[in-house]
N, C-alpha and C. Protein backbone atom coordinates (compact mmCIF):
# COMPACT_ATOMS: atom_id res chain seq x y z
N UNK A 1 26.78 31.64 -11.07
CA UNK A 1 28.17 31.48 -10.68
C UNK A 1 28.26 30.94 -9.26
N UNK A 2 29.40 30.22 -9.05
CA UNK A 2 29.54 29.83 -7.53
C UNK A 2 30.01 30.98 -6.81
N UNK A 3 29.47 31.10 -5.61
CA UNK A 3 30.06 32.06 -4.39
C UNK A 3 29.95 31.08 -3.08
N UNK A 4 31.29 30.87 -2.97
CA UNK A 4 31.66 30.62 -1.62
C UNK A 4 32.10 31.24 -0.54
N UNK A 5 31.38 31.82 0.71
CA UNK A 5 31.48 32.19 2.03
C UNK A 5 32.47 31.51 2.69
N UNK A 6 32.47 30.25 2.71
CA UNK A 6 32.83 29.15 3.91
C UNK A 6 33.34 28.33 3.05
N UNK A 7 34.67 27.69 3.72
CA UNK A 7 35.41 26.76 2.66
C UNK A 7 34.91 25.51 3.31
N UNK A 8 35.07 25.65 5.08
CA UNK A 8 34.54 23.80 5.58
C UNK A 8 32.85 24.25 5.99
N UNK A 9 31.99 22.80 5.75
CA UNK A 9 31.11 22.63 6.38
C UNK A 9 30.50 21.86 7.30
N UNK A 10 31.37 20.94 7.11
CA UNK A 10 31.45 19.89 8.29
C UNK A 10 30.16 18.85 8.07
N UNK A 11 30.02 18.95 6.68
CA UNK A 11 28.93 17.89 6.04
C UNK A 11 29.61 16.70 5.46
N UNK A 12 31.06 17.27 5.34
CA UNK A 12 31.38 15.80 4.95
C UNK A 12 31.95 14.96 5.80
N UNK A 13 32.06 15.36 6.93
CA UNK A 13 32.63 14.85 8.29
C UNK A 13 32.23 13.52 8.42
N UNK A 14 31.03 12.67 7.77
CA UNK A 14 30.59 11.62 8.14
C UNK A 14 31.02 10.68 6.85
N UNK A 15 32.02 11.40 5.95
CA UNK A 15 32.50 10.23 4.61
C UNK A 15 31.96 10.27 3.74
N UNK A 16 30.66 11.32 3.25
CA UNK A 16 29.86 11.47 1.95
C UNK A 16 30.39 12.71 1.91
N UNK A 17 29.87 12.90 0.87
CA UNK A 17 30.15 14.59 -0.23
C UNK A 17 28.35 14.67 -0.63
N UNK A 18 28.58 15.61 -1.27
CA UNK A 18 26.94 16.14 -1.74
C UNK A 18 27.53 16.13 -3.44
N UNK A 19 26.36 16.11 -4.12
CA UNK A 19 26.51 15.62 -5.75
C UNK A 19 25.38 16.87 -6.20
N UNK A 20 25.53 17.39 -7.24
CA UNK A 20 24.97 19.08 -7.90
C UNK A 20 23.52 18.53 -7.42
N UNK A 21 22.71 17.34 -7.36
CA UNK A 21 21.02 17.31 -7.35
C UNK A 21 21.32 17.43 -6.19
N UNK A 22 22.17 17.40 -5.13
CA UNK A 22 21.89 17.65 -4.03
C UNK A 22 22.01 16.07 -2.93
N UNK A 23 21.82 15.04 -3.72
CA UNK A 23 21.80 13.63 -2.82
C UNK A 23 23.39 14.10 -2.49
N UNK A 24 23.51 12.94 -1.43
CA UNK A 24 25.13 12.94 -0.55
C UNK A 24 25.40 11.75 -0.96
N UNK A 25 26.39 11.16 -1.39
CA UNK A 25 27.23 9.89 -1.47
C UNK A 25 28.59 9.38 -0.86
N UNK A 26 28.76 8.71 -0.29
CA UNK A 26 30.19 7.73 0.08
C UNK A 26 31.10 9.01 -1.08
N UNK A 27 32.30 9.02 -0.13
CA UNK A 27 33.13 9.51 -0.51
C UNK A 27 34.31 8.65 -1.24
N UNK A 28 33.86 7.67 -1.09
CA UNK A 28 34.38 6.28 -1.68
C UNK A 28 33.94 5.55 -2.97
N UNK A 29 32.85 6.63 -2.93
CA UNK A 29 31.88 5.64 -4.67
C UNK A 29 32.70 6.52 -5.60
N UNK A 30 31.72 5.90 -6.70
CA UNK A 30 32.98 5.73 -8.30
C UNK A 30 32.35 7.48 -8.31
N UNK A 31 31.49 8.29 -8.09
CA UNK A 31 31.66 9.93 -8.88
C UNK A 31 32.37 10.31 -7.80
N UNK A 32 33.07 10.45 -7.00
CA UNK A 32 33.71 11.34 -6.20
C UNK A 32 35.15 10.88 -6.10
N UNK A 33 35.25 9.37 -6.65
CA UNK A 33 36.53 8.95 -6.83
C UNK A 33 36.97 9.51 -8.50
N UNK A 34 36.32 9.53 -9.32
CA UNK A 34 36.95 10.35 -10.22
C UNK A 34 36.72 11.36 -10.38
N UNK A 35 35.90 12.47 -9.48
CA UNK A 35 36.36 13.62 -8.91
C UNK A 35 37.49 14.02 -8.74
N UNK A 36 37.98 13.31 -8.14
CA UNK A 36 39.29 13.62 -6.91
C UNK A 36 40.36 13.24 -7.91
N UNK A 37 40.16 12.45 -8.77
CA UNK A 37 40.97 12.25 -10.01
C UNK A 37 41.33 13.16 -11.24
N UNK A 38 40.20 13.75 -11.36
CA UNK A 38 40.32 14.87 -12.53
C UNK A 38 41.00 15.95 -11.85
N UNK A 39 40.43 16.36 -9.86
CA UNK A 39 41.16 17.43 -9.39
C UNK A 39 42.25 17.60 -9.43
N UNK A 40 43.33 15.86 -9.46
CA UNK A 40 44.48 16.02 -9.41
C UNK A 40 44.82 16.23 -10.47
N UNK A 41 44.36 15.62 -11.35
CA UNK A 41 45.20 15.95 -13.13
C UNK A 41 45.11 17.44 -13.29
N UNK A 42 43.87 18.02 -13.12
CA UNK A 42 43.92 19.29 -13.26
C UNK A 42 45.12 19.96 -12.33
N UNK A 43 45.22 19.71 -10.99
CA UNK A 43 46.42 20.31 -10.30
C UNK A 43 47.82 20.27 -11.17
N UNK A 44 48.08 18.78 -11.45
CA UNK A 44 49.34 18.46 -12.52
C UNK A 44 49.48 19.02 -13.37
N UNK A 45 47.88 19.61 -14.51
CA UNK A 45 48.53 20.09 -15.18
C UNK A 45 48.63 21.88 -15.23
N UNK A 46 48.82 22.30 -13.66
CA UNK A 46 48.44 23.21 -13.33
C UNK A 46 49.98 24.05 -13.09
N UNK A 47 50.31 22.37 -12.20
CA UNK A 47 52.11 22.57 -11.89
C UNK A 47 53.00 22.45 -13.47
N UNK A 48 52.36 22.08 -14.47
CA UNK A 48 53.08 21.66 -15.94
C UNK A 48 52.77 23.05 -16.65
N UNK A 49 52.16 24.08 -16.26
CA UNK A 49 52.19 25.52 -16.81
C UNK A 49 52.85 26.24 -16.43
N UNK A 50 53.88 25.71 -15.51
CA UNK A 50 54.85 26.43 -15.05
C UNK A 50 56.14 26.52 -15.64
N UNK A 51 56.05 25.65 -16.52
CA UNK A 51 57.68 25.92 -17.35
C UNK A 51 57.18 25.50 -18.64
N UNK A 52 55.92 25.53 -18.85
CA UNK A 52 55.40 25.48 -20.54
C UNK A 52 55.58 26.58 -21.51
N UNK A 53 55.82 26.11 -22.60
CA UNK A 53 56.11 27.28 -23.49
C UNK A 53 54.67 27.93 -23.61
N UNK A 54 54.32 29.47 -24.27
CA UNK A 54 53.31 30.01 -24.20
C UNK A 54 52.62 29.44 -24.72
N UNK A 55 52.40 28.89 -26.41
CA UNK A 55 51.63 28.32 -26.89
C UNK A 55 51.22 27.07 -26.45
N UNK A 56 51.71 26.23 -25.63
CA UNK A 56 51.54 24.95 -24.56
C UNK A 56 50.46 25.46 -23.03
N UNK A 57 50.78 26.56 -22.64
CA UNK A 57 50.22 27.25 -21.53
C UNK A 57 48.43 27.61 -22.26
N UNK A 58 48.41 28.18 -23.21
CA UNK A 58 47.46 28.58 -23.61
C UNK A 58 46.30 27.18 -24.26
N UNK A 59 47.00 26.24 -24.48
CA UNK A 59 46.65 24.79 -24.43
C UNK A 59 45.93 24.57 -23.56
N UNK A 60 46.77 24.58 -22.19
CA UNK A 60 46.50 23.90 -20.80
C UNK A 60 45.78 24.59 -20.11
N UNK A 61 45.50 26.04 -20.45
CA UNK A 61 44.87 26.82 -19.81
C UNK A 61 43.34 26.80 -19.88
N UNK A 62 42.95 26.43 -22.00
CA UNK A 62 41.79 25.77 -21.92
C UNK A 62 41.56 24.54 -21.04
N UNK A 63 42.32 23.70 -20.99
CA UNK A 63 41.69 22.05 -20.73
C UNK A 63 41.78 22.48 -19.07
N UNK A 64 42.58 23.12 -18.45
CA UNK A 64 41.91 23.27 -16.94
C UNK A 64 40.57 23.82 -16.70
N UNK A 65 39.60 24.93 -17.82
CA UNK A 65 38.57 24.94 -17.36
C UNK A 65 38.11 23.77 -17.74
N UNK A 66 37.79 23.02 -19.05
CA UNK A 66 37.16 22.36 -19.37
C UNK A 66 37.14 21.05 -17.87
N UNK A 67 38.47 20.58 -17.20
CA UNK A 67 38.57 19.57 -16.67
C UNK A 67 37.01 20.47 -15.42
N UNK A 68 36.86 21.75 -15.03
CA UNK A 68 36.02 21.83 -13.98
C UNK A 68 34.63 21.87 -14.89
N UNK A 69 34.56 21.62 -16.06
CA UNK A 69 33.19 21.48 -16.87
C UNK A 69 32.82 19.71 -16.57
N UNK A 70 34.13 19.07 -16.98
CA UNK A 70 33.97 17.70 -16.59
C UNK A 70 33.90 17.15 -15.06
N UNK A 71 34.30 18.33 -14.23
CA UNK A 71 33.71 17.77 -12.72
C UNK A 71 32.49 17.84 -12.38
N UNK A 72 32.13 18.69 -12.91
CA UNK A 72 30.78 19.54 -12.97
C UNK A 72 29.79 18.27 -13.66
N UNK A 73 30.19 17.49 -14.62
CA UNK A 73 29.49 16.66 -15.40
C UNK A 73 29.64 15.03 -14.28
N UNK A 74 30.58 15.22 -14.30
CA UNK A 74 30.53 13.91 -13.40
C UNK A 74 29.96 14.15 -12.07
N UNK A 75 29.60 15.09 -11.37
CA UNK A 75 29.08 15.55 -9.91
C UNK A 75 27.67 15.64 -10.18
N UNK A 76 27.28 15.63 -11.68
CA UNK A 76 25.59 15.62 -11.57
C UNK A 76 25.22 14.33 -12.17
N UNK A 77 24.40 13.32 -11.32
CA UNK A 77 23.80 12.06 -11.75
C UNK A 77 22.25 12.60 -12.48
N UNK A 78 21.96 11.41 -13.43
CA UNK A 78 20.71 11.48 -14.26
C UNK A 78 20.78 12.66 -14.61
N UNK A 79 19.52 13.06 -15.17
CA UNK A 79 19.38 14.16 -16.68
C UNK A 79 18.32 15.25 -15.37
N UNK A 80 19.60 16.19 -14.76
CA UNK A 80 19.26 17.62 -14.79
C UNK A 80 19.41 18.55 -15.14
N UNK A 81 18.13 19.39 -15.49
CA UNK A 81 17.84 20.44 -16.39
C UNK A 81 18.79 21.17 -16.56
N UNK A 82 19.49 21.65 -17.72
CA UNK A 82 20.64 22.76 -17.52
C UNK A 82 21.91 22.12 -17.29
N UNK A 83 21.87 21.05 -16.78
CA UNK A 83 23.31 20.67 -16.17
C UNK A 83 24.48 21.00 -17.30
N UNK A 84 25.73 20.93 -16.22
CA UNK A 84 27.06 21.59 -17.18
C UNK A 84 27.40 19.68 -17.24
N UNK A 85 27.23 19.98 -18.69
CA UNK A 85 27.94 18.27 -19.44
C UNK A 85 29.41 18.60 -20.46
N UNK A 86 30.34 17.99 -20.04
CA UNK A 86 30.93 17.48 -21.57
C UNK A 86 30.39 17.74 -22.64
N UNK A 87 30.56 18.07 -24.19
CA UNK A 87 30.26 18.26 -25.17
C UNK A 87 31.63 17.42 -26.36
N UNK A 88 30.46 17.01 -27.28
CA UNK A 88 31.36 16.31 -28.26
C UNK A 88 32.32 17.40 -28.67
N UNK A 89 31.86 18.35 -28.73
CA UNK A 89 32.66 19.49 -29.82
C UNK A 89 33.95 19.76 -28.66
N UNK A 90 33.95 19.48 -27.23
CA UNK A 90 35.45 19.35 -26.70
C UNK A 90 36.37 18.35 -27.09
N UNK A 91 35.75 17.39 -27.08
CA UNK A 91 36.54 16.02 -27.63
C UNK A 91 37.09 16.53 -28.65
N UNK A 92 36.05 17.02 -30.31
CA UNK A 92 36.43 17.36 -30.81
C UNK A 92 37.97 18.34 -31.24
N UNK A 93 37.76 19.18 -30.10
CA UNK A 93 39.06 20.54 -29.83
C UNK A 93 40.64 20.00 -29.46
N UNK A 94 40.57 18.84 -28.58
CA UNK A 94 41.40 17.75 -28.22
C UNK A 94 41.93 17.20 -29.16
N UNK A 95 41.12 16.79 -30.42
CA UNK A 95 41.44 16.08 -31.23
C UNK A 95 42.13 16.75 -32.11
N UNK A 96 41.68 17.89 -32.38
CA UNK A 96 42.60 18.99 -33.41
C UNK A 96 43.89 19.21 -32.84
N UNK A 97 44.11 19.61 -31.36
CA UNK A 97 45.20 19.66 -30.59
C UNK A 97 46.42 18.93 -31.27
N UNK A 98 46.15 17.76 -31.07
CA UNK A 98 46.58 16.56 -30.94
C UNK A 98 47.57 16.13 -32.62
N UNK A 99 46.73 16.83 -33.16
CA UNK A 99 46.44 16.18 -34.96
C UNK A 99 48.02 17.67 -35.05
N UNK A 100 47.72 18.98 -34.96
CA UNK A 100 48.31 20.12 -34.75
C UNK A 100 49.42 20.00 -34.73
N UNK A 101 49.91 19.64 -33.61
CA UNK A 101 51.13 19.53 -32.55
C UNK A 101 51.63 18.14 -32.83
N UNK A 102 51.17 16.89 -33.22
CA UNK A 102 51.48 15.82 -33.81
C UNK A 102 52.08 15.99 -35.65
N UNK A 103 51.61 16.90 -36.00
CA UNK A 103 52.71 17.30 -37.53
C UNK A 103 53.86 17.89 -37.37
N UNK A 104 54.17 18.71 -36.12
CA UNK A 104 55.73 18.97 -36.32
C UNK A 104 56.29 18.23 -36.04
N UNK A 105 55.84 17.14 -35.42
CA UNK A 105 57.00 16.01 -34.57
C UNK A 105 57.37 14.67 -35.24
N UNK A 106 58.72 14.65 -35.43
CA UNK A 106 59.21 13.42 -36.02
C UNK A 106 58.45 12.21 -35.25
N UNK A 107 58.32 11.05 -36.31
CA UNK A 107 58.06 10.01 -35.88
C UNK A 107 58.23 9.46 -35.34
N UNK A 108 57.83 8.73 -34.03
CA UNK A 108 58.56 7.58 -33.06
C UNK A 108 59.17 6.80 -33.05
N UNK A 109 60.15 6.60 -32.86
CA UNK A 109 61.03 5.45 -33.21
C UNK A 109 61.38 4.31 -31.69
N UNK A 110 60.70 4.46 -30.81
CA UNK A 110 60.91 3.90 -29.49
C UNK A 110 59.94 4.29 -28.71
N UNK A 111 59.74 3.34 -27.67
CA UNK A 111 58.77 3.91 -26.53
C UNK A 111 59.95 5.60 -25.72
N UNK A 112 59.35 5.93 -25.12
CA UNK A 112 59.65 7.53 -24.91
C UNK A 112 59.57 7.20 -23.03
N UNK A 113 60.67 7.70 -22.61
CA UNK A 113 60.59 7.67 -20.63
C UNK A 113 60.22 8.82 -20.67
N UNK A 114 59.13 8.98 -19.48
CA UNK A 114 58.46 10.40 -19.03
C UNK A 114 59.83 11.36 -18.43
N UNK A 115 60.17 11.61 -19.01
CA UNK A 115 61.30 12.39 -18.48
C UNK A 115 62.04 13.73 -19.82
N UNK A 116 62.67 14.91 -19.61
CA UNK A 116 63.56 15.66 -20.32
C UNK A 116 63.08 16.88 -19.68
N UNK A 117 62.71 17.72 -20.16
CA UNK A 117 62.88 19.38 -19.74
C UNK A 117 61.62 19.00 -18.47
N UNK A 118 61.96 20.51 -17.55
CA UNK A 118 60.68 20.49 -16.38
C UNK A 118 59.27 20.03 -17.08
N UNK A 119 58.81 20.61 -18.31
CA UNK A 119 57.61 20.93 -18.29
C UNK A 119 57.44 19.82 -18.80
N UNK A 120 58.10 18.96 -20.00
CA UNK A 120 57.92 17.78 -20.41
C UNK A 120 57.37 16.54 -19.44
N UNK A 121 58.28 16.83 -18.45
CA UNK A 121 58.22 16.06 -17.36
C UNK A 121 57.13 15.87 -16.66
N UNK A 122 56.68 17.12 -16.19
CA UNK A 122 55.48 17.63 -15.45
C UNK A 122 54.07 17.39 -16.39
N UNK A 123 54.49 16.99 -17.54
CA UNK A 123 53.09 16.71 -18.63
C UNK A 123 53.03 15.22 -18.65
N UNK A 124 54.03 14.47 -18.38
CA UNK A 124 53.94 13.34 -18.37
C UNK A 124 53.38 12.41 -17.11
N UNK A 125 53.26 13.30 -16.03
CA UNK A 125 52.85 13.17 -14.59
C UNK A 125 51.71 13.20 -14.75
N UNK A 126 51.43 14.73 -15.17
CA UNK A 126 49.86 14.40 -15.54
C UNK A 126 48.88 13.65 -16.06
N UNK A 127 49.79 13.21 -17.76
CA UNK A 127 49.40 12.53 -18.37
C UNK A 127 48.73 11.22 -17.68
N UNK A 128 49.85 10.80 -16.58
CA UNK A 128 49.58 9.43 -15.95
C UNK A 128 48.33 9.94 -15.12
N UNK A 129 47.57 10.66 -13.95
CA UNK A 129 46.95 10.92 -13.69
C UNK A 129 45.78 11.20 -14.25
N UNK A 130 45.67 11.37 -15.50
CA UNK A 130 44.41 11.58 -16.31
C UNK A 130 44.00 10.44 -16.60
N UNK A 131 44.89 9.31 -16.83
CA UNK A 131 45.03 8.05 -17.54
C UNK A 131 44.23 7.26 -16.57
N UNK A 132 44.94 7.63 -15.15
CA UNK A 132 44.26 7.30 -13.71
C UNK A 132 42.56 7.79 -13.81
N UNK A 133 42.31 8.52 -13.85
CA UNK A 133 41.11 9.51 -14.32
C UNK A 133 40.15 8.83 -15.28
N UNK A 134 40.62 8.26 -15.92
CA UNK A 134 40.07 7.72 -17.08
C UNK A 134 39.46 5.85 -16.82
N UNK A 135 40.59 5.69 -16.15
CA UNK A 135 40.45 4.44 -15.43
C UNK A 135 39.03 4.00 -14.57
N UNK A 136 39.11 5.23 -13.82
CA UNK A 136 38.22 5.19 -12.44
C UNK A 136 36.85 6.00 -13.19
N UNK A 137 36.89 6.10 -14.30
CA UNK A 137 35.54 6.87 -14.98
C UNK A 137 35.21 5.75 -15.83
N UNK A 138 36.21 4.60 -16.49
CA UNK A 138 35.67 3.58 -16.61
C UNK A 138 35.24 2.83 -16.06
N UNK A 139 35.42 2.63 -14.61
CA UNK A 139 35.31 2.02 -13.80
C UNK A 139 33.65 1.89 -12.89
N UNK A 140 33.04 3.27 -13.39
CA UNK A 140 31.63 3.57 -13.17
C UNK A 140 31.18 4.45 -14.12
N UNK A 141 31.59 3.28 -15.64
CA UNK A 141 30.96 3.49 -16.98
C UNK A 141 29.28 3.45 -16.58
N UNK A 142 28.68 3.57 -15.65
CA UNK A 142 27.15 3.41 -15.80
C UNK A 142 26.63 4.73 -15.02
N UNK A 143 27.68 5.37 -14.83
CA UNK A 143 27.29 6.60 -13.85
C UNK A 143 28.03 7.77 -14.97
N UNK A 144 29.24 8.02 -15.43
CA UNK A 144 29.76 8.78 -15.83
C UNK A 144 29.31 8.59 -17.55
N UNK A 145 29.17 9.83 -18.24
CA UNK A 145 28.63 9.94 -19.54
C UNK A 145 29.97 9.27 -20.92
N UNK A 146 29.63 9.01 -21.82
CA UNK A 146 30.99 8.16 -22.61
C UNK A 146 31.30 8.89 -23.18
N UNK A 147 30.98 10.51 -23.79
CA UNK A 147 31.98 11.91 -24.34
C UNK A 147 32.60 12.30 -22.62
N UNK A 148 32.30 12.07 -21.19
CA UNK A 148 33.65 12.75 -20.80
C UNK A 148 34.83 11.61 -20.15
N UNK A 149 34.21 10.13 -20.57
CA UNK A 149 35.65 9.50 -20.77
C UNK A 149 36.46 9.53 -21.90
N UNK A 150 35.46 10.11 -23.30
CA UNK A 150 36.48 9.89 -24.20
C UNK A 150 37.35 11.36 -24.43
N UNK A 151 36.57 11.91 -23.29
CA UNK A 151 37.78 13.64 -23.03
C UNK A 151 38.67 13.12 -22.20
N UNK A 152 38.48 12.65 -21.26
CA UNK A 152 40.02 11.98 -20.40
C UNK A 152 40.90 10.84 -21.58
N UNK A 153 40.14 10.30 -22.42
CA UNK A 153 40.88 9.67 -23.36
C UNK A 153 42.07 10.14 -24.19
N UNK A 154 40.79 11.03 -24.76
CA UNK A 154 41.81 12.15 -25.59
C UNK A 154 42.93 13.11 -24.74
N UNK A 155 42.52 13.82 -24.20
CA UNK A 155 43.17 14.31 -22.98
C UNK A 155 44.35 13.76 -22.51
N UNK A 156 44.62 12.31 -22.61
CA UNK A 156 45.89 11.78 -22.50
C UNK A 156 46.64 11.60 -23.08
N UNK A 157 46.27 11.46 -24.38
CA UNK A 157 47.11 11.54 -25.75
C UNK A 157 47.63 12.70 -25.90
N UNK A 158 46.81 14.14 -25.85
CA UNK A 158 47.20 15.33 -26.20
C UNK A 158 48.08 15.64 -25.13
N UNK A 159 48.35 15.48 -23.74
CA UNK A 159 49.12 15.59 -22.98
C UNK A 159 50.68 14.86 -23.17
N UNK A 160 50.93 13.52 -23.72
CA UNK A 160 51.78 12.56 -24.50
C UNK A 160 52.24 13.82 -25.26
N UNK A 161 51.50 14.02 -26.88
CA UNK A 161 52.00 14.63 -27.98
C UNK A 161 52.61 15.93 -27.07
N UNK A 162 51.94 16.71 -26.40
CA UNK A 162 52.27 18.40 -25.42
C UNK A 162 53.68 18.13 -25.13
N UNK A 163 53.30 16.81 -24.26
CA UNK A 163 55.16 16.76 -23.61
C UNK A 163 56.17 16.30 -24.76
N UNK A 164 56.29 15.66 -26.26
CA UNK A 164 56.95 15.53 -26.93
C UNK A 164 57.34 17.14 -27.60
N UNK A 165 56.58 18.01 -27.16
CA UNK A 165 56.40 19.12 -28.23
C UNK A 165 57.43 19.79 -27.25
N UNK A 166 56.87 19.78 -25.98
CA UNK A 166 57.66 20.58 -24.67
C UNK A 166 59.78 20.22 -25.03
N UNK A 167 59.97 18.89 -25.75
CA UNK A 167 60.87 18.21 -25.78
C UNK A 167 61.85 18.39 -26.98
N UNK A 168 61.17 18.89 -27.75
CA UNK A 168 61.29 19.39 -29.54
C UNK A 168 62.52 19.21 -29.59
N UNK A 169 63.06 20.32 -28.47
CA UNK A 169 64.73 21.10 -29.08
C UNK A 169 65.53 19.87 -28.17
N UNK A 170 65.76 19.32 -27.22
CA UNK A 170 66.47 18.51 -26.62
C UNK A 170 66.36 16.98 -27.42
N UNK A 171 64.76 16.85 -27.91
CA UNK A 171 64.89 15.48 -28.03
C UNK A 171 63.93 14.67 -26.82
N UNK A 172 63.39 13.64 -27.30
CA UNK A 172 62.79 12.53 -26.67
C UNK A 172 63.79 12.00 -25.88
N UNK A 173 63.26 11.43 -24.81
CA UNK A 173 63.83 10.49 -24.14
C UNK A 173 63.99 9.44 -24.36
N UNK A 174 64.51 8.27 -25.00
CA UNK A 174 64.38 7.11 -25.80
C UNK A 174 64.39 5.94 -24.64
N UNK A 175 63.32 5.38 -24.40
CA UNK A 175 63.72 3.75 -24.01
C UNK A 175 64.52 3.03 -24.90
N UNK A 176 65.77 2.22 -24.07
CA UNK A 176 66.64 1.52 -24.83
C UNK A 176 66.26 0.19 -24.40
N UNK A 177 65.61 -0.98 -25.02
CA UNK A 177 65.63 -1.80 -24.48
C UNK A 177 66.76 -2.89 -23.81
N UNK A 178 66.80 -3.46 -22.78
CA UNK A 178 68.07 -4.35 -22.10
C UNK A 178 68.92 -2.86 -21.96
N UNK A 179 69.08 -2.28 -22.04
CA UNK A 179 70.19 -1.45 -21.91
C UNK A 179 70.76 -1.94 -20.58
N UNK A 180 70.66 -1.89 -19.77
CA UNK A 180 71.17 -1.96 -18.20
C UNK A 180 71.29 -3.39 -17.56
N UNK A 181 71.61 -4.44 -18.91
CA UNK A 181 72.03 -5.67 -18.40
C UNK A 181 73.30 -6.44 -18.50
């Protein structure tokens, strides 16, 4: 388990971070930039459990550990022993989510504005941030493993379907196209 004493160490003072084998890297390269990416989605969807219904909370409550399984996976380069990786069978769990919560919901009939109740809202923020997440993990497809982009993949979808679900009783937000001309 981690135990932390000391929150600063004043190792990163010079613009690197340290990575689980222990090398230090630019705080600017592609694993610490989608670090800092997953931290935020995870924060978002941290602030989106705040007005989630229970069965939505208990959702989000898994995928925030999992998102520190996937930091954990992206913070260790090459094949060390033990390391905490992504697993297909999360993708997998995502995907059931998704499939779940996608049968009560009427069909789409329009693109959808991130917007209606708090929590809807707050899932759709996230959503974009994971999406971000996903981006910047494609972005150093040769460093990051391809089950934990296709968990930020999935992960964005199931966040989409979450906030339609969050939306049930009010209704989608409908893009109208030209409307405002």
């Amino acid at each position: 388990m981690v135990k932390l004493n000391r929150i600063y160490t004043r190792t990163g003072d010079d613009g690197s971070t340290g990575l689980v084998d222990g090398s230090r890297v630019s705080k600017a390269s592609h694993r610490p930039v989608v670090m800092g990416s997953v931290d935020e989605a995870n924060a978002a969807i941290g602030l989106s459990r705040l007005s989630a219904t229970p069965a939505t909370d208990a959702i989000l409550s898994r995928i925030q550990n999992d998102l520190f399984d996937l930091g954990a996976d992206v913070a260790t380069p090459g094949d060390v022993p033990g390391a905490l990786r992504i697993l297909p069978d999360q993708v997998a769990w995502l995907e059931a989510q998704i499939d779940a919560a996608n049968e009560r919901l009427a069909p789409l009939t329009s693109f959808i504005l991130p917007a209606g109740t708090p929590a809807a809202t707050h899932l759709h923020l996230a959503r974009t941030i994971v999406r971000r997440a996903e981006r910047d993990a494609v972005a150093a497809s040769d460093e990051i493993s391809a089950v934990a982009r296709q968990y930020l993949n999935r992960l964005s979808d199931l966040l989409f379907v979450l906030a339609r679900v969050e939306n049930a009783t009010a209704g989608d937000v409908l893009w109208v196209p030209g409307a405002n001309r």
